[in-house]
PDB file of N, CA and C in Angstrom:
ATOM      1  N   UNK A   1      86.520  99.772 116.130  1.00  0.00           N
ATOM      2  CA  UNK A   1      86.676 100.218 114.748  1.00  0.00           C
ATOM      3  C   UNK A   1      87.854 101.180 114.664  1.00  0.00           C
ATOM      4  N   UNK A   2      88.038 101.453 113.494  1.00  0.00           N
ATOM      5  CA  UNK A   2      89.345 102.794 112.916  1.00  0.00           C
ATOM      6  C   UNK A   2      88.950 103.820 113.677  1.00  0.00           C
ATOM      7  N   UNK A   3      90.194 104.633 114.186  1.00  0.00           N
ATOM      8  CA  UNK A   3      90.078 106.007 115.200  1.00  0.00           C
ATOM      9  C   UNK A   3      90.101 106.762 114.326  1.00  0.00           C
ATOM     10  N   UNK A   4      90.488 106.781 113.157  1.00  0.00           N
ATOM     11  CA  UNK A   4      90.819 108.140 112.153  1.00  0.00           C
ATOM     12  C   UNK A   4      89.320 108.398 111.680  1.00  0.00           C
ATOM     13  N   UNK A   5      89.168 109.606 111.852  1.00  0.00           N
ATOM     14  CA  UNK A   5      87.966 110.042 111.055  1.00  0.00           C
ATOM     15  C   UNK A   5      88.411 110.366 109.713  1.00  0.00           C
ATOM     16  N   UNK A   6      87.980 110.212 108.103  1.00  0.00           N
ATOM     17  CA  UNK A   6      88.524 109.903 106.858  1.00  0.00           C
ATOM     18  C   UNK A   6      87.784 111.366 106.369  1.00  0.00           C
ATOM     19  N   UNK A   7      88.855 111.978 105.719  1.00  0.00           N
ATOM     20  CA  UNK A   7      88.818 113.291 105.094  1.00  0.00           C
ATOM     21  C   UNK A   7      87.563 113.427 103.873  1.00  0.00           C
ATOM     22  N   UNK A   8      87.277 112.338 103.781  1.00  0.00           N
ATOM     23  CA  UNK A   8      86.454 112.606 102.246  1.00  0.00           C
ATOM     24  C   UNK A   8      85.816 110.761 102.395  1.00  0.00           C
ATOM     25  N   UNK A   9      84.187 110.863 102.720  1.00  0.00           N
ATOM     26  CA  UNK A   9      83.058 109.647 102.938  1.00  0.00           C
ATOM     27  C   UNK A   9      83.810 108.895 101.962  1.00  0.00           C
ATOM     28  N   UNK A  10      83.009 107.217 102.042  1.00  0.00           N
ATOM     29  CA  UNK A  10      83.043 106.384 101.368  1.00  0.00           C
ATOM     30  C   UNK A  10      84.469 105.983 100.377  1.00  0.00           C
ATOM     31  N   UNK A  11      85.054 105.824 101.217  1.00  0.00           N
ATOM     32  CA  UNK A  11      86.281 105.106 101.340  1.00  0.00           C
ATOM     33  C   UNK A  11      87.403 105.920 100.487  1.00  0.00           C
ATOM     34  N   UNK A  12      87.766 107.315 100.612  1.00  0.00           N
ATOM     35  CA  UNK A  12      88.573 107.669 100.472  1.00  0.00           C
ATOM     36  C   UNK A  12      89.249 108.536 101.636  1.00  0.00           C
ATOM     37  N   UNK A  13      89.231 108.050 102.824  1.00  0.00           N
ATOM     38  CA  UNK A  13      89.887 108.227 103.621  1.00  0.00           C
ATOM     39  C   UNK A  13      91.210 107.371 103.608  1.00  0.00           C
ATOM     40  N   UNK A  14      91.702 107.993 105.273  1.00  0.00           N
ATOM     41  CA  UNK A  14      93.254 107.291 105.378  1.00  0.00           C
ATOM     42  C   UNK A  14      92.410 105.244 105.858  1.00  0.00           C
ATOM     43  N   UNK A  15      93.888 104.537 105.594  1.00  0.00           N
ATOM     44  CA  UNK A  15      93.127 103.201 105.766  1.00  0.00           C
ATOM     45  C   UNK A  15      93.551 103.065 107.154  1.00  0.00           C
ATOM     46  N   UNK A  16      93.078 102.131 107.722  1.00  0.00           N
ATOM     47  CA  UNK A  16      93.463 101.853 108.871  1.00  0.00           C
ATOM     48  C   UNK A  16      94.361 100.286 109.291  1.00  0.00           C
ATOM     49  N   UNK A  17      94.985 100.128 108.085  1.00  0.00           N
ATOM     50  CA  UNK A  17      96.101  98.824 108.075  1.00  0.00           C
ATOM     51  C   UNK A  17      96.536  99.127 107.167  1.00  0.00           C
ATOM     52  N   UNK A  18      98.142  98.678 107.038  1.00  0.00           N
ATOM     53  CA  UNK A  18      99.005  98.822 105.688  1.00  0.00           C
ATOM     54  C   UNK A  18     100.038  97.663 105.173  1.00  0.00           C
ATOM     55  N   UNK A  19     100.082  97.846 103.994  1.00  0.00           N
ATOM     56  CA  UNK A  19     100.410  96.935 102.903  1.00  0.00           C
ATOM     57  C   UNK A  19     101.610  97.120 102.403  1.00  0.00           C
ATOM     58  N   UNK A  20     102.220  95.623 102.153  1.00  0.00           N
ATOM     59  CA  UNK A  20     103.751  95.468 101.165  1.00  0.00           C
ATOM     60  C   UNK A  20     103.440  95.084 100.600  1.00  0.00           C
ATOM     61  N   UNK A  21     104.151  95.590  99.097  1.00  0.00           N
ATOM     62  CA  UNK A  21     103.665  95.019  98.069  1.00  0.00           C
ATOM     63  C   UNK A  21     105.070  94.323  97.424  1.00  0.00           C
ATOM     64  N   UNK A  22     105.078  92.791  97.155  1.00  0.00           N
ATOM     65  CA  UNK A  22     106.552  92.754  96.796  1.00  0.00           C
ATOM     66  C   UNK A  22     106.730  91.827  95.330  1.00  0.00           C
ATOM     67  N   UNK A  23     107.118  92.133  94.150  1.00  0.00           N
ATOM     68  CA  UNK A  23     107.202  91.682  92.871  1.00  0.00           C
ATOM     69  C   UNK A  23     108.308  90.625  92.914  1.00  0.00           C
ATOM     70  N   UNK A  24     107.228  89.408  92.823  1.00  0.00           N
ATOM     71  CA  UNK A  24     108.557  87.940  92.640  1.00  0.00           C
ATOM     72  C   UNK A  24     108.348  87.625  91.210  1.00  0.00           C
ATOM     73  N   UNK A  25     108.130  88.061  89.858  1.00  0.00           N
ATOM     74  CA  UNK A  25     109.018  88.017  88.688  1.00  0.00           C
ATOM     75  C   UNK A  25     108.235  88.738  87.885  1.00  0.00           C
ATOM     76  N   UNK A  26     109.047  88.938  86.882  1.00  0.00           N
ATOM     77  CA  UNK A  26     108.441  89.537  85.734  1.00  0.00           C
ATOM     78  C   UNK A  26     108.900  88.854  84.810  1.00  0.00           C
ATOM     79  N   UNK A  27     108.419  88.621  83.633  1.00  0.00           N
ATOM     80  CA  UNK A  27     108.414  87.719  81.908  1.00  0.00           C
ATOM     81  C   UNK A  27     107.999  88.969  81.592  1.00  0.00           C
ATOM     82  N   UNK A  28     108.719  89.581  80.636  1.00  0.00           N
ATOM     83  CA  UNK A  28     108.283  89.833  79.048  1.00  0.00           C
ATOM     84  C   UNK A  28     108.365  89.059  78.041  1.00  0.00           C
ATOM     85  N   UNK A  29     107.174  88.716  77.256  1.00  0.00           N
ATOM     86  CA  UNK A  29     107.648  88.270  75.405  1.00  0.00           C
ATOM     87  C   UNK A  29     107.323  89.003  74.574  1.00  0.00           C
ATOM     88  N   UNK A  30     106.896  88.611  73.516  1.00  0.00           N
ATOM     89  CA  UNK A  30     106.516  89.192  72.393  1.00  0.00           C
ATOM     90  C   UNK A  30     104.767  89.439  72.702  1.00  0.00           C
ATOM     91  N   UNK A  31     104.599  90.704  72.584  1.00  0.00           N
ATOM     92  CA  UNK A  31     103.142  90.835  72.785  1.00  0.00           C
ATOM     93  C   UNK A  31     102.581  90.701  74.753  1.00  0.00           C
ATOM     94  N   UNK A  32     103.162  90.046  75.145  1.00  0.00           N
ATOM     95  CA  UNK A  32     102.545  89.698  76.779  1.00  0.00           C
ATOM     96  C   UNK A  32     103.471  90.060  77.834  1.00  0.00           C
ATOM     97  N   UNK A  33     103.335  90.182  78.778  1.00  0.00           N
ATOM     98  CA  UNK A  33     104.170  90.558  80.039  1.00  0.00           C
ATOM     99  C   UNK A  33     103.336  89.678  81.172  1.00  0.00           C
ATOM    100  N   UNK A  34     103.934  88.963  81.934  1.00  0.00           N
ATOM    101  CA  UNK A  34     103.618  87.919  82.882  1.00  0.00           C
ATOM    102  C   UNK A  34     104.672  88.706  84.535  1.00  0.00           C
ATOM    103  N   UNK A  35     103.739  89.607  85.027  1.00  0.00           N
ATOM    104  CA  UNK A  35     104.097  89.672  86.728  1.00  0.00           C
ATOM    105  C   UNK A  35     103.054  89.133  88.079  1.00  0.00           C
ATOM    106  N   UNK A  36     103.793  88.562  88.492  1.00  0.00           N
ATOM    107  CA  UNK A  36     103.718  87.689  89.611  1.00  0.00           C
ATOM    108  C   UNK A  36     104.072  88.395  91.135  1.00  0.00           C
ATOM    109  N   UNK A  37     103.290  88.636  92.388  1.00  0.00           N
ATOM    110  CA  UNK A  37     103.751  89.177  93.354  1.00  0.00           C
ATOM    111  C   UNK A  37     102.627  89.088  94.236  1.00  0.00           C
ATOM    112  N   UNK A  38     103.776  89.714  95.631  1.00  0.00           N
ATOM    113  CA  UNK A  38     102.770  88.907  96.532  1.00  0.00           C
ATOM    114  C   UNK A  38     102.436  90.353  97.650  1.00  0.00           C
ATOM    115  N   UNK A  39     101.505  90.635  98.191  1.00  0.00           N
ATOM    116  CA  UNK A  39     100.721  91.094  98.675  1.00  0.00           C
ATOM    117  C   UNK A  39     100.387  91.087 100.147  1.00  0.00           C
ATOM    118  N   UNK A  40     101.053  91.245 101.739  1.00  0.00           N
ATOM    119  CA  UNK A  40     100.911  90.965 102.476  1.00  0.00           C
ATOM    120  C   UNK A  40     100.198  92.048 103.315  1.00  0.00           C
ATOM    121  N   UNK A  41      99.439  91.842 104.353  1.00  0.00           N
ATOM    122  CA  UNK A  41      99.114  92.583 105.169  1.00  0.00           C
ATOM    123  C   UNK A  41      99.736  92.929 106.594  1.00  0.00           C
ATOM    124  N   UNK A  42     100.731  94.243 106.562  1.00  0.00           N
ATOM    125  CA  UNK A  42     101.662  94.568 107.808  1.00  0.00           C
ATOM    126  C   UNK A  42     100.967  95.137 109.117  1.00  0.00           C
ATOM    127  N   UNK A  43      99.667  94.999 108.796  1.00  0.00           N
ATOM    128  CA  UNK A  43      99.030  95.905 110.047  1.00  0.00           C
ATOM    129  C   UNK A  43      98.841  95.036 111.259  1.00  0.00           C
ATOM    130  N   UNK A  44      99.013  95.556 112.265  1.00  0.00           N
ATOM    131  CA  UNK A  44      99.141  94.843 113.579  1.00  0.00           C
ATOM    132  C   UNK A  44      97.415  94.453 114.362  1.00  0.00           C
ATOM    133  N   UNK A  45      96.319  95.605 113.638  1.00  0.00           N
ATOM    134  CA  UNK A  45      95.244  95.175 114.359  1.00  0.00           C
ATOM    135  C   UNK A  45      93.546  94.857 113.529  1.00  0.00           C
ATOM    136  N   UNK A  46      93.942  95.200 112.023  1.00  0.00           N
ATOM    137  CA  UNK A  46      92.875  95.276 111.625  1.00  0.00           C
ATOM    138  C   UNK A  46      93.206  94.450 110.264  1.00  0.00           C
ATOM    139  N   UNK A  47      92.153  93.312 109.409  1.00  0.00           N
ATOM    140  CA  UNK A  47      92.368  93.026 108.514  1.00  0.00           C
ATOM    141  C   UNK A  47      92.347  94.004 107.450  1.00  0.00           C
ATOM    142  N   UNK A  48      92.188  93.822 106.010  1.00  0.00           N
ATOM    143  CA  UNK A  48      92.003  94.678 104.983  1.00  0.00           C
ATOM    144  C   UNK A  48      92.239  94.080 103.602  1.00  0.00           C
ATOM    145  N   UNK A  49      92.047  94.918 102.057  1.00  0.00           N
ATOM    146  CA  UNK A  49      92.038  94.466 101.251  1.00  0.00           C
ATOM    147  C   UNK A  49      92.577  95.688 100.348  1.00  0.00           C
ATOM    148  N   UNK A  50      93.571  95.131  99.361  1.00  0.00           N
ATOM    149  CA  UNK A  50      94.412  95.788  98.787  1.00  0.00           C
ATOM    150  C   UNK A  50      94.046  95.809  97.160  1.00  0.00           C
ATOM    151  N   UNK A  51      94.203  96.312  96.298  1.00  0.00           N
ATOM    152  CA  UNK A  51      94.413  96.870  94.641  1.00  0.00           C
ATOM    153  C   UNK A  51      95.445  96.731  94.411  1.00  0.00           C
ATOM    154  N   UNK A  52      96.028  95.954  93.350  1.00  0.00           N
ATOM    155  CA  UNK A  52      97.153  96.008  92.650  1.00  0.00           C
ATOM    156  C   UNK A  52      96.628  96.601  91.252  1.00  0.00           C
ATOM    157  N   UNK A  53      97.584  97.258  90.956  1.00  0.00           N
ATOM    158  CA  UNK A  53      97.283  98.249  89.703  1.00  0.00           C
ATOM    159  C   UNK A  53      98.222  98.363  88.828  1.00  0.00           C
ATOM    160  N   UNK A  54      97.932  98.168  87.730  1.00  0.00           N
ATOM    161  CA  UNK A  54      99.611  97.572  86.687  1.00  0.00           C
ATOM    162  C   UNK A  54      99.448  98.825  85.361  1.00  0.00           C
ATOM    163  N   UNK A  55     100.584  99.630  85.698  1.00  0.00           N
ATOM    164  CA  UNK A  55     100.677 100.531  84.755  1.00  0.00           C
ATOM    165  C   UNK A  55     101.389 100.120  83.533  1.00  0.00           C
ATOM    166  N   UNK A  56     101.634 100.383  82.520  1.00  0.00           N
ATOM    167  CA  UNK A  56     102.705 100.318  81.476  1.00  0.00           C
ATOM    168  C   UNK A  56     102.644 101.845  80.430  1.00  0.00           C
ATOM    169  N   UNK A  57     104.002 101.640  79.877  1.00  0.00           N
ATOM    170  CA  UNK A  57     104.507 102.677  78.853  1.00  0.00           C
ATOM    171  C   UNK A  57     104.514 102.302  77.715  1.00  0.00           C
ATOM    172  N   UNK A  58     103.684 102.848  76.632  1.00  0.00           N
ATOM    173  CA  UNK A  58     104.239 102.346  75.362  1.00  0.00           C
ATOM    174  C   UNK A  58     105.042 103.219  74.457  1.00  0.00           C
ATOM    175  N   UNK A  59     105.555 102.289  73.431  1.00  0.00           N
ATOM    176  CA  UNK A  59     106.430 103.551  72.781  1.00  0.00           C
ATOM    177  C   UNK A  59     105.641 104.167  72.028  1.00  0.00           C
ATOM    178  N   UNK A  60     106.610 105.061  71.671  1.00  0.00           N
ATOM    179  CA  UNK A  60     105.400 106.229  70.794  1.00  0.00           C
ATOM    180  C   UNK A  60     105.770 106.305  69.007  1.00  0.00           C
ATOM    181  N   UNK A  61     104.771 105.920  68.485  1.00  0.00           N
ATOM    182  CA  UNK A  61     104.365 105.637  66.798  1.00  0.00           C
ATOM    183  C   UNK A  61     103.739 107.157  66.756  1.00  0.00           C
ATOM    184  N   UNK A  62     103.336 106.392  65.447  1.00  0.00           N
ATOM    185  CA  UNK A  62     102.862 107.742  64.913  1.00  0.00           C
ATOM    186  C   UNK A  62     101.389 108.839  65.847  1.00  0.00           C
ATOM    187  N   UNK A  63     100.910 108.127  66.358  1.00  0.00           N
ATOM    188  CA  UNK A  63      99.838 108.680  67.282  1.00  0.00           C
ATOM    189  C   UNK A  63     100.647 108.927  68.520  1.00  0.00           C
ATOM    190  N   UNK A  64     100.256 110.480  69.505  1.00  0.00           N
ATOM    191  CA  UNK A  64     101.304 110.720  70.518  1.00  0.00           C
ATOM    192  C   UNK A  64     100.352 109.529  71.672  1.00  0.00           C
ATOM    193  N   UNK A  65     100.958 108.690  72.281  1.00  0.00           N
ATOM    194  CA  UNK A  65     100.779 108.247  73.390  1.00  0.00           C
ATOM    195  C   UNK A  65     100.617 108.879  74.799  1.00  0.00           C
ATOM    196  N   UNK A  66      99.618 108.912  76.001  1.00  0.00           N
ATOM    197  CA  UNK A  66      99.598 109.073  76.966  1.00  0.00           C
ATOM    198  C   UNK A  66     101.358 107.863  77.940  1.00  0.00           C
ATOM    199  N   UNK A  67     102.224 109.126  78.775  1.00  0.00           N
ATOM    200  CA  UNK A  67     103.414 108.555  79.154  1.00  0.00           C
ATOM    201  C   UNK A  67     102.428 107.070  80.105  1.00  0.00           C
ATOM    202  N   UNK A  68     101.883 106.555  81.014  1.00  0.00           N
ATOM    203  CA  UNK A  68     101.462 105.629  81.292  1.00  0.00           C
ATOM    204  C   UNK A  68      99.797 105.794  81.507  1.00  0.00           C
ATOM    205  N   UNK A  69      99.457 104.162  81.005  1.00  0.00           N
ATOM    206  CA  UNK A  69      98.420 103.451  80.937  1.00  0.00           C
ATOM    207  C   UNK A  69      97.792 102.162  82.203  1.00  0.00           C
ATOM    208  N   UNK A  70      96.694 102.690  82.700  1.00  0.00           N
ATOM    209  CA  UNK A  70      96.039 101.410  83.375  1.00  0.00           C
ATOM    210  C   UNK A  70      96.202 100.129  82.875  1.00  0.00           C
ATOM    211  N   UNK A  71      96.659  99.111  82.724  1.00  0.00           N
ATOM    212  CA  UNK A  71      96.435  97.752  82.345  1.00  0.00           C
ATOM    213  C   UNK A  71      95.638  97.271  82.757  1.00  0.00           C
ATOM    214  N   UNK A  72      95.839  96.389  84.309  1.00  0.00           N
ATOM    215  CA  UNK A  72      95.129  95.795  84.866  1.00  0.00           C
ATOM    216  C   UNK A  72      95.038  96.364  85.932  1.00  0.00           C
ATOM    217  N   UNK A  73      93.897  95.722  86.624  1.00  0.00           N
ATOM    218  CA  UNK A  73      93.717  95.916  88.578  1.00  0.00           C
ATOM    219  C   UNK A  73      93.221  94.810  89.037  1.00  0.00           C
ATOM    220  N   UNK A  74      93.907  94.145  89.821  1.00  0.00           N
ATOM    221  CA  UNK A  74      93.675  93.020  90.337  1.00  0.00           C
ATOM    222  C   UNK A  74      93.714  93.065  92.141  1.00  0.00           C
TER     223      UNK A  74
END
């Protein structure tokens, strides 16, 4: 198993494999945004499983907006 003992239980410790994360396109249209990317695992001894997490900015109307928003997590 992982040698690191993790600073804080139940899975917010350090991980014990690491991840590239690499964006092969983006589409914007009207209303939708379409990104596509791929996700590999660089670690030499342990499998694992990764979060992709898609922020965005909106502009700001008459209500003040938070500068970025969760979208998705996939």
């Amino acid at each position: 198993m992982c040698s690191i003992e993790p600073a804080y239980p139940f899975g917010y410790g350090l991980s014990c494999t690491d991840f590239r994360m690499d964006t092969e396109s983006v589409q914007a249209g009207e209303g939708r945004v379409t990104l596509k990317g791929r996700v590999t695992n660089t670690g030499e001894r342990f499998s694992g499983r990764e979060v992709v997490q898609v922020y965005y900015s909106a502009p700001e109307g008459r209500l003040e907006k938070p500068w970025q928003e969760l979208r998705a997590m996939i």
